[in-house]
Protein backbone atom coordinates (compact mmCIF):
# COMPACT_ATOMS: atom_id res chain seq x y z
CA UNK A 1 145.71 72.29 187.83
CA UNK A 2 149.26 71.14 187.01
CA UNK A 3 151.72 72.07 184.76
CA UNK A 4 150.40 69.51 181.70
CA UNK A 5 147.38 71.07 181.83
CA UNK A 6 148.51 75.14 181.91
CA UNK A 7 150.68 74.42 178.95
CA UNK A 8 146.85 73.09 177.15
CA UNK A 9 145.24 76.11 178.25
CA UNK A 10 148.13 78.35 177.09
CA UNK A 11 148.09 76.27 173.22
CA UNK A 12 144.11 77.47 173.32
CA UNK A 13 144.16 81.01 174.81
CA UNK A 14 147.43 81.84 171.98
CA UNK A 15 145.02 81.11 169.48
CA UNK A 16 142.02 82.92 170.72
CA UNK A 17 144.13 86.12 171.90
CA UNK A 18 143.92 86.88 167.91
CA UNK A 19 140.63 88.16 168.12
CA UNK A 20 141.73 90.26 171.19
CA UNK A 21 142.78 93.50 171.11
CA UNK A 22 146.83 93.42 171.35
CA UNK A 23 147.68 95.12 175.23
CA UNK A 24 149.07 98.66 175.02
CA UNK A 25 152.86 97.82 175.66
CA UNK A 26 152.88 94.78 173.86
CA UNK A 27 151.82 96.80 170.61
CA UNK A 28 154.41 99.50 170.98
CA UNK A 29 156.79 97.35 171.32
CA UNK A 30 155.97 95.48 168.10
CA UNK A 31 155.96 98.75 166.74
CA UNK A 32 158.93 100.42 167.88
CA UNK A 33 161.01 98.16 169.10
CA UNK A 34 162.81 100.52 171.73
CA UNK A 35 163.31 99.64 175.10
CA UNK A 36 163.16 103.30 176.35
CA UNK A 37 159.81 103.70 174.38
CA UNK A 38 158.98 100.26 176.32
CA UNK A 39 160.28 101.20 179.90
CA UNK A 40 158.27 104.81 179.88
CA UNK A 41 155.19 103.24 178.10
CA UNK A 42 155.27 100.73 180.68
CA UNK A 43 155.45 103.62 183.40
CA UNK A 44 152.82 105.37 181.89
CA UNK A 45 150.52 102.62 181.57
CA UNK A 46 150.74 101.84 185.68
CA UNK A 47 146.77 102.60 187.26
CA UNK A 48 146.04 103.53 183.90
CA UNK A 49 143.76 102.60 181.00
CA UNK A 50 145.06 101.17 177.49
CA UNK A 51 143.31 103.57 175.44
CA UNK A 52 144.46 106.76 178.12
CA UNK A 53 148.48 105.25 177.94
CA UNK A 54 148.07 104.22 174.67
CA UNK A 55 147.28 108.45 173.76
CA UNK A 56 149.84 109.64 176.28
CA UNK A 57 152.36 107.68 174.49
CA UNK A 58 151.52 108.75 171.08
CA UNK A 59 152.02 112.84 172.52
CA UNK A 60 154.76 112.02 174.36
CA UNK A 61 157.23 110.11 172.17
CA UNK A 62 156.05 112.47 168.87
CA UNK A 63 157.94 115.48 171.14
CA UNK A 64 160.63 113.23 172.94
CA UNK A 65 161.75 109.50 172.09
CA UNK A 66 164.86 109.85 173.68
CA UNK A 67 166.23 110.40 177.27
CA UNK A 68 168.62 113.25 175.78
CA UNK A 69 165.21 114.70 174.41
CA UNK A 70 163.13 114.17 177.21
CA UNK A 71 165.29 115.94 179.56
CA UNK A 72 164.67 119.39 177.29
CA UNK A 73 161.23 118.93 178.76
CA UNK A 74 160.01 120.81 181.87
CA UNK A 75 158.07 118.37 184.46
CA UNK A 76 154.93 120.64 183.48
CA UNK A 77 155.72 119.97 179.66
CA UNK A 78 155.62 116.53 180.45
CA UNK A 79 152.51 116.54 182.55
CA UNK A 80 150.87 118.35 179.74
CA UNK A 81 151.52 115.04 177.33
CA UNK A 82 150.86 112.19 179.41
CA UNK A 83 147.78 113.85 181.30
CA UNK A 84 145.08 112.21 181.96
CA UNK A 85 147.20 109.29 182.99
CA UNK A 86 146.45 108.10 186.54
CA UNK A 87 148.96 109.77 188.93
CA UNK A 88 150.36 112.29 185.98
CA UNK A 89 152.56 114.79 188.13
CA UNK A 90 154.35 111.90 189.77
CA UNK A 91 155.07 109.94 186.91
CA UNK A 92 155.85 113.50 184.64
CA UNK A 93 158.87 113.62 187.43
CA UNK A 94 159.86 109.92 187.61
CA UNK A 95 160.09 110.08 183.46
CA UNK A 96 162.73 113.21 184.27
CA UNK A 97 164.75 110.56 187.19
CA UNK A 98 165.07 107.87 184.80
CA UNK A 99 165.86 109.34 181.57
CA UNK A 100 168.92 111.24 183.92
CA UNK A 101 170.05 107.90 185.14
CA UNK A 102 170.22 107.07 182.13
CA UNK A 103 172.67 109.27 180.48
CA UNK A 104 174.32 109.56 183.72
CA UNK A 105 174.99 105.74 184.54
CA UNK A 106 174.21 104.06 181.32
CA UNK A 107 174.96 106.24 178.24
CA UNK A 108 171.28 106.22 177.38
CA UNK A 109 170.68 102.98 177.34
CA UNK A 110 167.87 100.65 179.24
CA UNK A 111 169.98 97.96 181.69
CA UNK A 112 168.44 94.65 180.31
CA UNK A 113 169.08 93.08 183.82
CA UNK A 114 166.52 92.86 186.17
CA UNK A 115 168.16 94.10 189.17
CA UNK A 116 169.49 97.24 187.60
CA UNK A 117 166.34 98.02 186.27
CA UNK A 118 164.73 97.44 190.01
CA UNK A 119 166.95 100.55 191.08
CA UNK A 120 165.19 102.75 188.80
CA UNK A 121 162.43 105.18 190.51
CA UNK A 122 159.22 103.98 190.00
CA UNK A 123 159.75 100.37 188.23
CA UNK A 124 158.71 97.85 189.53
CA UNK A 125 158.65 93.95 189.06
CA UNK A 126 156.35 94.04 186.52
CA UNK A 127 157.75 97.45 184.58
CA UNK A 128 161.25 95.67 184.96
CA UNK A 129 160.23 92.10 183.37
CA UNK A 130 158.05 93.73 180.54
CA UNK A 131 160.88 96.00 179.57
CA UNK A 132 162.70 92.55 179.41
CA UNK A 133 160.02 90.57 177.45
CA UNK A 134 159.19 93.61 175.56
CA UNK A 135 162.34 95.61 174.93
CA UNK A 136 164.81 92.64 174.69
CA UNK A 137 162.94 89.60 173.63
CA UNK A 138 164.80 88.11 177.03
CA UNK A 139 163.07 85.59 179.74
CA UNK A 140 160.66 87.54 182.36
CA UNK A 141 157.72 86.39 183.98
CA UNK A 142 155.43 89.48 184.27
CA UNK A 143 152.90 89.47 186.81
CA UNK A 144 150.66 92.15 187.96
CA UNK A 145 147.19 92.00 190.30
CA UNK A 146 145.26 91.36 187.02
CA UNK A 147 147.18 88.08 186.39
CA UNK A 148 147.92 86.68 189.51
CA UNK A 149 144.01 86.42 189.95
CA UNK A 150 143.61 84.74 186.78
CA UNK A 151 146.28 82.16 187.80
CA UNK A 152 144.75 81.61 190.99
CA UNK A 153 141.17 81.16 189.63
CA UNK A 154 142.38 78.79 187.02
CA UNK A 155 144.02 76.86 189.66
CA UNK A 156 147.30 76.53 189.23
CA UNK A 157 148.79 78.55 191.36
CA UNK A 158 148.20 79.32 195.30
CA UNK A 159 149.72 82.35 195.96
CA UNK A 160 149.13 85.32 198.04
CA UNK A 161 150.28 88.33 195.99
CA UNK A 162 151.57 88.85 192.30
CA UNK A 163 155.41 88.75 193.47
CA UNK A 164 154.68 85.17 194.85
CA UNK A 165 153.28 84.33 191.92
CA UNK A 166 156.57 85.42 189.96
CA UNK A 167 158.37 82.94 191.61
CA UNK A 168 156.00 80.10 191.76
CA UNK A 169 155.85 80.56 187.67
CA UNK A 170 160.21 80.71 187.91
CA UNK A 171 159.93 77.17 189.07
CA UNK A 172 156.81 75.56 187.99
CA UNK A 173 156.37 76.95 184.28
CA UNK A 174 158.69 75.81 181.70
CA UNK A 175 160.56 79.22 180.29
CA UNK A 176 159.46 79.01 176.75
CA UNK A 177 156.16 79.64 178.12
CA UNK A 178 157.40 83.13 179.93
CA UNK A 179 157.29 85.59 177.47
CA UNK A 180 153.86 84.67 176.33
CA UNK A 181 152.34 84.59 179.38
CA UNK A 182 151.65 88.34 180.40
CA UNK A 183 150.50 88.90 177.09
CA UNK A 184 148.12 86.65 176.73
CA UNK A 185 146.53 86.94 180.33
CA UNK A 186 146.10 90.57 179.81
CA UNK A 187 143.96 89.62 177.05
CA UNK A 188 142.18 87.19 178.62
CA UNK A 189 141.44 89.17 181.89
CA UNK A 190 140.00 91.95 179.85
CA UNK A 191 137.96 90.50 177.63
CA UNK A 192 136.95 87.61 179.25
CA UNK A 193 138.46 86.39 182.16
CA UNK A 194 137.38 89.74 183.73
CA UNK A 195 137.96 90.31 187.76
CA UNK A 196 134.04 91.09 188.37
CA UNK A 197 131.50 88.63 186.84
CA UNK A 198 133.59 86.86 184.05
CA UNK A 199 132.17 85.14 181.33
CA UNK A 200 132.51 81.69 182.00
CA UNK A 201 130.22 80.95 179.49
CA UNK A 202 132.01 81.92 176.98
CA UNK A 203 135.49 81.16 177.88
CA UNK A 204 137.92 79.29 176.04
CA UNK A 205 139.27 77.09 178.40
CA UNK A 206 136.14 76.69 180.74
CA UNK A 207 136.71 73.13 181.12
CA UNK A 208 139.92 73.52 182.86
CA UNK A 209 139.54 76.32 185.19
CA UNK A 210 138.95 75.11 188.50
CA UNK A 211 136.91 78.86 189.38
CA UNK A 212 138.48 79.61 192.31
CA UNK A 213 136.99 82.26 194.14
CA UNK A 214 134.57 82.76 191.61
CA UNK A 215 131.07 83.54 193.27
CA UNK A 216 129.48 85.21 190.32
CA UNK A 217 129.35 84.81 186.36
CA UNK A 218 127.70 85.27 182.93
């Protein structure tokens, strides 16, 4: 698949991710549009389900929104608000880390530069481009497991592992395209681009995907 064609199946899937439920982090930050609510909700969200991160947020920022705020919180208090979220006790004290980097490098505010946001504990790639997508409205190509299969199986890329994929999209993908690209696949992969069995019969785009690796559908 080239580059021609990606931008076609792009056009199609923007207009069928309407009917799609909208992915946890991209809906708070329509909502609050807060790049601290982004960065944590982002944290949260890692190994976790939309509908667990999208609770944990909701009990978390009604109590503290803030880093100044969440660092009244104990670790436990914190564990208490995001539980059941996969990996709770380490993220509870990663939340404390970067909300006192925060005030103590930044005066509170998120970096909107990936590299600072890289020394942060417990971001990421993806956590740092989605808080600049998300937070900032600024160029980031966000890539997690999810998508990098999807952009394999389509075709257009051939890359081992979702950082790889990053930089194949830096060069091959024109930027305007960036920003949408997470949220739509996220979308797509979950409803019906899914990792097990997807539904090629219904998909959008079906005459474009090449199916790589695809051994089994509906």
């Amino acid at each position: 698949m080239n580059t021609k064609t990606i931008e076609k199946v792009i056009h199609i899937l923007q207009k069928e991710v309407k009917q799609w439920d909208v992915p946890i982090i991209t809906l708070i930050a329509q909502t609050k549009k807060d790049p601290y609510k982004v960065l944590i909700g982002t944290v949260l969200s890692l190994r976790t389900k939309d509908q667990v991160t999208a609770k944990a947020c909701e009990k978390l920022f009604a109590v503290a929104d803030t880093p100044e705020k969440m660092l009244r919180l104990s670790e436990k208090r914190i564990e208490g608000l995001i539980y059941p979220t996969g990996f709770y006790i380490t993220k509870a004290k990663n939340i404390k880390l970067i909300s006192q980097k925060l005030i103590d490098e930044f005066d509170g505010r998120v970096p909107d530069d990936i590299d600072t946001l890289l020394t942060f504990p417990n971001v990421g790639r993806k956590t740092a481009n989605l808080v600049l997508i998300e937070g900032y409205d600024k160029p980031g190509v966000c890539i997690d497991i999810h998508n990098w299969r999807i952009l394999n199986r389509l075709g257009y890329l051939k890359a081992k592992n979702p950082l790889e994929s990053e930089m194949q999209i830096r060069k091959k993908l024109p930027q305007k395209y960036w920003n949408i690209l997470n949220y739509i696949l996220v979308a797509f992969g979950q409803n019906t681009c899914t990792s097990i069995s997807p539904k090629c019969s219904q998909c959008p785009v079906a005459q474009y995907c090449e199916r790589k690796g695809v051994k089994k559908s509906r």
